[in-house]
Structure formats: structure tokens, C-alpha cells
C-alpha atoms as a PDB file:
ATOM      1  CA  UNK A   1     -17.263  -0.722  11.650  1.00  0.00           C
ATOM      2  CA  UNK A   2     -17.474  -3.746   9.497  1.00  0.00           C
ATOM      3  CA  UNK A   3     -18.104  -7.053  11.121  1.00  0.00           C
ATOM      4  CA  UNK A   4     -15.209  -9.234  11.649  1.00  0.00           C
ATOM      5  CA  UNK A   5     -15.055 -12.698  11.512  1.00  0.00           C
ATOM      6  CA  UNK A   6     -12.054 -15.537  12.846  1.00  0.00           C
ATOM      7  CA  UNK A   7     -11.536 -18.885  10.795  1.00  0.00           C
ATOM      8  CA  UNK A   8     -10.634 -21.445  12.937  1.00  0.00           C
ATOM      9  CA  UNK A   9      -9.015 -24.723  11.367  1.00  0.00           C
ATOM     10  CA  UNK A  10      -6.691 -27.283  12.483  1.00  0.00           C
ATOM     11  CA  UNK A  11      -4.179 -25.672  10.424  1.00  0.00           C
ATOM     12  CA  UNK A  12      -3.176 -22.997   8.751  1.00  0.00           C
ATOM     13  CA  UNK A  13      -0.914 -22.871   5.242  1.00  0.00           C
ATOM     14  CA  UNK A  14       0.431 -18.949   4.764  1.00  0.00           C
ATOM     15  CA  UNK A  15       2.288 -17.587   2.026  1.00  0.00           C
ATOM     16  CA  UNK A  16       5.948 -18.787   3.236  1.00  0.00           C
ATOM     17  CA  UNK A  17       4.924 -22.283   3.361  1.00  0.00           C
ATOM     18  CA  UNK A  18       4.455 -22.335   7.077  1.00  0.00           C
ATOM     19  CA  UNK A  19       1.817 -24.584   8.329  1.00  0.00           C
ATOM     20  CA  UNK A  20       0.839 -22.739  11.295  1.00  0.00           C
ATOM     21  CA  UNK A  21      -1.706 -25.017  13.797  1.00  0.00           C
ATOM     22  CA  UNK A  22      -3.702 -22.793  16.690  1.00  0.00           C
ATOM     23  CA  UNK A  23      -4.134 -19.763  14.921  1.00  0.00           C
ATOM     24  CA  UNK A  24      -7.098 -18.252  13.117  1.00  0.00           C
ATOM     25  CA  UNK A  25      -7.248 -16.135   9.848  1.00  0.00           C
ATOM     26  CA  UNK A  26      -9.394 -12.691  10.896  1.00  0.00           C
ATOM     27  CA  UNK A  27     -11.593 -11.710   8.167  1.00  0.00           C
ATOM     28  CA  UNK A  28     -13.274  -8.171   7.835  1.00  0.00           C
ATOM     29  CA  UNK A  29     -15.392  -6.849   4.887  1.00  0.00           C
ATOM     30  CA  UNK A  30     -14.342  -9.923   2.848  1.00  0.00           C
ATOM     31  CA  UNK A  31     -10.754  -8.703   3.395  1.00  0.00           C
ATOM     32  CA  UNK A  32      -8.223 -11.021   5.114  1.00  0.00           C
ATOM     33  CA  UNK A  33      -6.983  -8.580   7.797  1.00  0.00           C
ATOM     34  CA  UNK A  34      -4.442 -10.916  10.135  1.00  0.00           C
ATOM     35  CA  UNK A  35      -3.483 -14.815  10.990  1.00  0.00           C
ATOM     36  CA  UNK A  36      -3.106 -14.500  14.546  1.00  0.00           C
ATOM     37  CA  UNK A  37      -2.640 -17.087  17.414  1.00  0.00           C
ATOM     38  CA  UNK A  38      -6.105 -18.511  17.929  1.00  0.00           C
ATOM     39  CA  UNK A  39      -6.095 -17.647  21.355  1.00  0.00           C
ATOM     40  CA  UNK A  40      -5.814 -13.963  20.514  1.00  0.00           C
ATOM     41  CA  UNK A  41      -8.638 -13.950  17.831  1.00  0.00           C
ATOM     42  CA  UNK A  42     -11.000 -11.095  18.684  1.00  0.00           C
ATOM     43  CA  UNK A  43     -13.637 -11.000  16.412  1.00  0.00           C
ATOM     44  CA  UNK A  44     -17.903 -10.756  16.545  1.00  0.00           C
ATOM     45  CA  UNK A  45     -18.157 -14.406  14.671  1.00  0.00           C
ATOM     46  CA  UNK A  46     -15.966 -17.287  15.199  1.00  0.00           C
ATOM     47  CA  UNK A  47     -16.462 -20.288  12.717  1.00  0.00           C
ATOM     48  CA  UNK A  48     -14.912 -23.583  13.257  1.00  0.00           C
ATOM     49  CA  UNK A  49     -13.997 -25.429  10.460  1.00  0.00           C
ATOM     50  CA  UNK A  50     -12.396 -28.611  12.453  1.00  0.00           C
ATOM     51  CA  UNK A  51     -10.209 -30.967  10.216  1.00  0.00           C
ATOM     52  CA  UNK A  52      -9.114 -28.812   7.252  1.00  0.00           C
ATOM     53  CA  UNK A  53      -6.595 -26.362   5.712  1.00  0.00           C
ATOM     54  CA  UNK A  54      -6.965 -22.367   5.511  1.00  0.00           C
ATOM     55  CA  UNK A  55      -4.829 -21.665   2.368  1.00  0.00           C
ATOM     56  CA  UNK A  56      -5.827 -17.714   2.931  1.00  0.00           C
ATOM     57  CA  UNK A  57      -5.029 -15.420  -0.136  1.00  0.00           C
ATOM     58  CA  UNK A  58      -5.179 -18.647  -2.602  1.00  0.00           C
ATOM     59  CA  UNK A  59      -6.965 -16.988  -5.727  1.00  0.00           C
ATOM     60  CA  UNK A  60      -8.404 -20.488  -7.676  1.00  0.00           C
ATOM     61  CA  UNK A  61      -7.204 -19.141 -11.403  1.00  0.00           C
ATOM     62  CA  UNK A  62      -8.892 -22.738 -13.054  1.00  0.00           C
ATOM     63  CA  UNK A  63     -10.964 -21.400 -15.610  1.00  0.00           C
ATOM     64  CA  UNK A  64     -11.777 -22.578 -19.045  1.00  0.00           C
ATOM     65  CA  UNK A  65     -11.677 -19.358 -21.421  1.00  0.00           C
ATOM     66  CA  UNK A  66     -13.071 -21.453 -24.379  1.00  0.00           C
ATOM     67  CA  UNK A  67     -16.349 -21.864 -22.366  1.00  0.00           C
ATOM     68  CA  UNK A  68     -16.808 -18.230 -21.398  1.00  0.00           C
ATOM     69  CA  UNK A  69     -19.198 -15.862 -22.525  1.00  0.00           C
ATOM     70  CA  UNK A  70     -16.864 -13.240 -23.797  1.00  0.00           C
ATOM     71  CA  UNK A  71     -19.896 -11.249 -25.135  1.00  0.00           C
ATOM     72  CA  UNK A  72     -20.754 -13.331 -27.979  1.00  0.00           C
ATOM     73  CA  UNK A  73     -21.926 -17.022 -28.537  1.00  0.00           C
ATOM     74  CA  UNK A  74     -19.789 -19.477 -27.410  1.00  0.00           C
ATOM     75  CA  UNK A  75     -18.987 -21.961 -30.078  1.00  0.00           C
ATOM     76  CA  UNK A  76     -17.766 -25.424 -29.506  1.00  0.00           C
ATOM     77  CA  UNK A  77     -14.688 -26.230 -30.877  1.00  0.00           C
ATOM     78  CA  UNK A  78     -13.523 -29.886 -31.529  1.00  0.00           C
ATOM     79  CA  UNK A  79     -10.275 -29.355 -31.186  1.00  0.00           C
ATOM     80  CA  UNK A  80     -10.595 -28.407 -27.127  1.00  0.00           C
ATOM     81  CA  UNK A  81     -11.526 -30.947 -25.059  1.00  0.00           C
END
């Protein structure tokens, strides 16, 4: 069984735009699994991250394409800043 692993914040932001406070986001394999009530977090690690915000699920999609190795050189253009 993979080792799980509760995130413990002062709050929580889920998908619905809830800001949950005493719960925990339990984390297995790199997978979220559940946001449960902090009290009710079972799980072999517990890490305490104290005065922030668990957006769990967030995907960070800033990139910049026209820097990226796409399997060739990468030129600099003049026109991108």
C-alpha cells in the first residue's frame, strides 16, 4: 500500500470555491485521494503548513512556449518579449 500523506493548512480552497478551514487534503502516490475534516485525517505523514492556502488540483499552465525546447534550437525572437 502506498504511503499516504495529510496536508494540513489554515485553509483550504476546493473546486466550488469553498474555503474550507480544519480540514486536510489526503495525498497517496502523488494522487489527491480526499479533503476531509482535519480531525478525521488518517494518514502515515502529517505535514503542517500553518498560514497558507491548499488550492488542491490547481495545475500552474504558465509556460512560455517560445522558450521551450521543442526538439530543435530555440531561437530568440524580437518580437516576444
Amino acid at each position: 500500500m502506498a504511503k499516504t500523506t495529510a496536508l494540513k493548512a489554515d485553509a483550504i480552497l476546493e473546486g466550488e470555491g469553498n474555503l474550507l478551514q480544519g480540514h486536510a487534503v489526503i495525498v497517496e502516490a502523488s494522487e489527491i485521494k480526499a479533503v476531509v475534516p482535519a480531525d478525521k485525517a488518517k494518514a502515515d505523514e502529517v505535514v503542517e503548513l500553518g498560514r497558507a492556502v491548499i488550492l488542491p488540483g490547481l495545475i500552474n499552465c504558465h509556460t512560455h512556449l517560445e522558450l521551450t525546447d521543442l526538439g530543435r534550437p530555440v531561437t530568440r525572437r524580437p518580437d516576444l518579449t
